[in-house]
Protein backbone atom coordinates (compact mmCIF):
# COMPACT_ATOMS: atom_id res chain seq x y z
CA UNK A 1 110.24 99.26 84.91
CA UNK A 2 111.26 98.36 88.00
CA UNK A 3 110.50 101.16 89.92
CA UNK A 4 106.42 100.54 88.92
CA UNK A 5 106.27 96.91 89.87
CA UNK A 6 107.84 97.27 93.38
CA UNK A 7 105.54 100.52 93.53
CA UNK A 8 102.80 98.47 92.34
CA UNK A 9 103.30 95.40 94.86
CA UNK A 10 103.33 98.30 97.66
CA UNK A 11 100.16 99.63 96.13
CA UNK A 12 98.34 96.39 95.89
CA UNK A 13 99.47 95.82 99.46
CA UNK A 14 98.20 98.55 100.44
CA UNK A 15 94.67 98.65 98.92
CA UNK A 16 94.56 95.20 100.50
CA UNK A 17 95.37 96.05 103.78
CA UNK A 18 92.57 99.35 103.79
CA UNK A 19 90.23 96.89 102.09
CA UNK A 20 90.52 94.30 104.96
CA UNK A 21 90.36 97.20 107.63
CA UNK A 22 86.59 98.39 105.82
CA UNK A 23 85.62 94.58 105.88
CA UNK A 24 86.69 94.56 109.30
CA UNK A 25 84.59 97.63 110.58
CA UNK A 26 81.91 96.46 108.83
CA UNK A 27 81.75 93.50 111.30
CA UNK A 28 82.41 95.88 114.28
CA UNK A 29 81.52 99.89 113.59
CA UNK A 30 83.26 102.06 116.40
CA UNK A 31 80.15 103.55 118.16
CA UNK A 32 82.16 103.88 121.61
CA UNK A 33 85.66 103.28 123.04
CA UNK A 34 84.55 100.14 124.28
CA UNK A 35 84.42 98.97 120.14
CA UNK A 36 87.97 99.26 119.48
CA UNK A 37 89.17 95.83 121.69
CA UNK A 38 87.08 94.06 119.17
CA UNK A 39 88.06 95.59 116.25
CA UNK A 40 92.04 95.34 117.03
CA UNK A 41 91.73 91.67 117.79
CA UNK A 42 89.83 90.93 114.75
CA UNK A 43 92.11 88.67 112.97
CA UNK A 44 90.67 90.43 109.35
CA UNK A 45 92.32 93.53 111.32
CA UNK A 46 95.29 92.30 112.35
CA UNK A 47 95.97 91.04 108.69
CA UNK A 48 95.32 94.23 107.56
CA UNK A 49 97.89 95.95 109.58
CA UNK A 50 101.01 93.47 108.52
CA UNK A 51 100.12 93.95 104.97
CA UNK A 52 100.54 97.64 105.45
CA UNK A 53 103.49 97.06 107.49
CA UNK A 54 105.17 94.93 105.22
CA UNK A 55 103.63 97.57 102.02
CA UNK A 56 105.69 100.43 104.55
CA UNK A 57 108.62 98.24 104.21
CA UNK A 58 108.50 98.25 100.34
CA UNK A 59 108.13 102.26 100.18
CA UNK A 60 111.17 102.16 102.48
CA UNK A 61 112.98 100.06 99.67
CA UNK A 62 111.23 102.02 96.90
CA UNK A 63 112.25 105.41 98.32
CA UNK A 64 116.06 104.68 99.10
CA UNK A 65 116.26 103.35 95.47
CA UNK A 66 114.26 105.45 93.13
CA UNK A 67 113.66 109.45 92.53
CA UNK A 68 110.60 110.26 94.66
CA UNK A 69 109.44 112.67 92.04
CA UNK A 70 109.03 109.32 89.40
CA UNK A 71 107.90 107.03 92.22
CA UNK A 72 105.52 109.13 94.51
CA UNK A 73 102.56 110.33 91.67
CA UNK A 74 102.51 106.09 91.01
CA UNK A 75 101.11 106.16 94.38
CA UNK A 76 98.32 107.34 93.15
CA UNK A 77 97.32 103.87 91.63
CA UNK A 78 96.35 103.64 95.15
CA UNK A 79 93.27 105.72 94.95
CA UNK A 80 92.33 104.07 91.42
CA UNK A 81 92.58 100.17 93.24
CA UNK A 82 90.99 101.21 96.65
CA UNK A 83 87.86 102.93 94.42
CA UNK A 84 87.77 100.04 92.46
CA UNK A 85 87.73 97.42 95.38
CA UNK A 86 84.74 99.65 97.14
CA UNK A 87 82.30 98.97 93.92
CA UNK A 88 83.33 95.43 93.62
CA UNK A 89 83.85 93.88 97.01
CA UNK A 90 81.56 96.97 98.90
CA UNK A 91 79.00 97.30 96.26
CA UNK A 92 79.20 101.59 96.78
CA UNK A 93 78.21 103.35 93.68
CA UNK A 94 80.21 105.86 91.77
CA UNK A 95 79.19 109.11 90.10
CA UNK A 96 80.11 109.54 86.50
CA UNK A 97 82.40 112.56 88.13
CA UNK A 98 84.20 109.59 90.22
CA UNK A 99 84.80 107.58 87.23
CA UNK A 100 86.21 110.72 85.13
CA UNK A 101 88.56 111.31 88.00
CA UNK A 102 89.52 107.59 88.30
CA UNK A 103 90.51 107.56 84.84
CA UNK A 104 92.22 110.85 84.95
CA UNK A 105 95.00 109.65 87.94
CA UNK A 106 95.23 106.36 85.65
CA UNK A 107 96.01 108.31 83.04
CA UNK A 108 98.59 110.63 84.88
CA UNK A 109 100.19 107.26 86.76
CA UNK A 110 100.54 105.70 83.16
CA UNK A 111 102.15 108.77 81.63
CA UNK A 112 104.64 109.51 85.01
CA UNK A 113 105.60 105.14 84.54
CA UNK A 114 107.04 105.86 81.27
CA UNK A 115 110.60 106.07 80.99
C-alpha cells in the first residue's frame, strides 16, 4: 500500500506539472526561437518544472525502495490523470476508443496495486 500512494503523489505531481506546462503554452505557443524566453520565464512554467523535479525526486525514492516491475505499470495512472485533466481543465474531446483505453490502463494499474 505504500508503494501506490508514494507512486500516486509522484503521479499527481506529475500530471500537475505537464498540466501547468499546456496552460503555459497556451499563453505563449512556440512559433520561433525567439518564443521560448517567454515561455521559460513564465512563472506557470517555472512551477511546472519544480513539481516535476520534486515528482523525479519521489521516483528516485520509489525506485530504490520498491520492485520496479510492481511500481513502474502504476505509472501508468499517469496517462489516465493527464487525459482526464485535458477534458476538464482543456475542454479536448475524447473518442469512445479513448475512453475504452482509459479505462483499460485503470483497470491494469488497479489489478498490478494489489498485493
Amino acid at each position: 500500500m505504500l508503494a501506490l500512494l508514494i507512486v500516486l503523489c509522484n503521479v499527481v505531481l506529475l500530471v500537475t506539472g505537464q498540466t501547468m506546462w499546456k496552460y503555459a503554452l497556451n499563453r505563449h505557443p512556440l512559433r520561433s526561437v525567439s518564443d521560448i524566453v517567454p515561455l521559460m520565464t513564465d512563472p506557470v512554467m517555472l512551477g511546472g518544472c519544480l513539481l516535476f523535479a520534486v515528482a523525479t525526486v519521489i521516483w528516485f525514492y520509489a525506485l530504490s525502495r520498491f520492485d520496479l516491475s510492481r511500481i513502474y505499470p502504476l505509472q501508468s495512472m499517469a496517462y489516465v490523470l493527464g487525459a482526464l485533466s485535458g477534458v476538464v481543465l482543456f475542454r479536448e474531446t475524447m473518442s469512445v476508443t479513448q475512453w475504452l483505453g482509459i479505462i483499460l490502463i485503470l483497470g491494469g494499474a488497479l489489478l498490478v496495486a494489489k498485493p
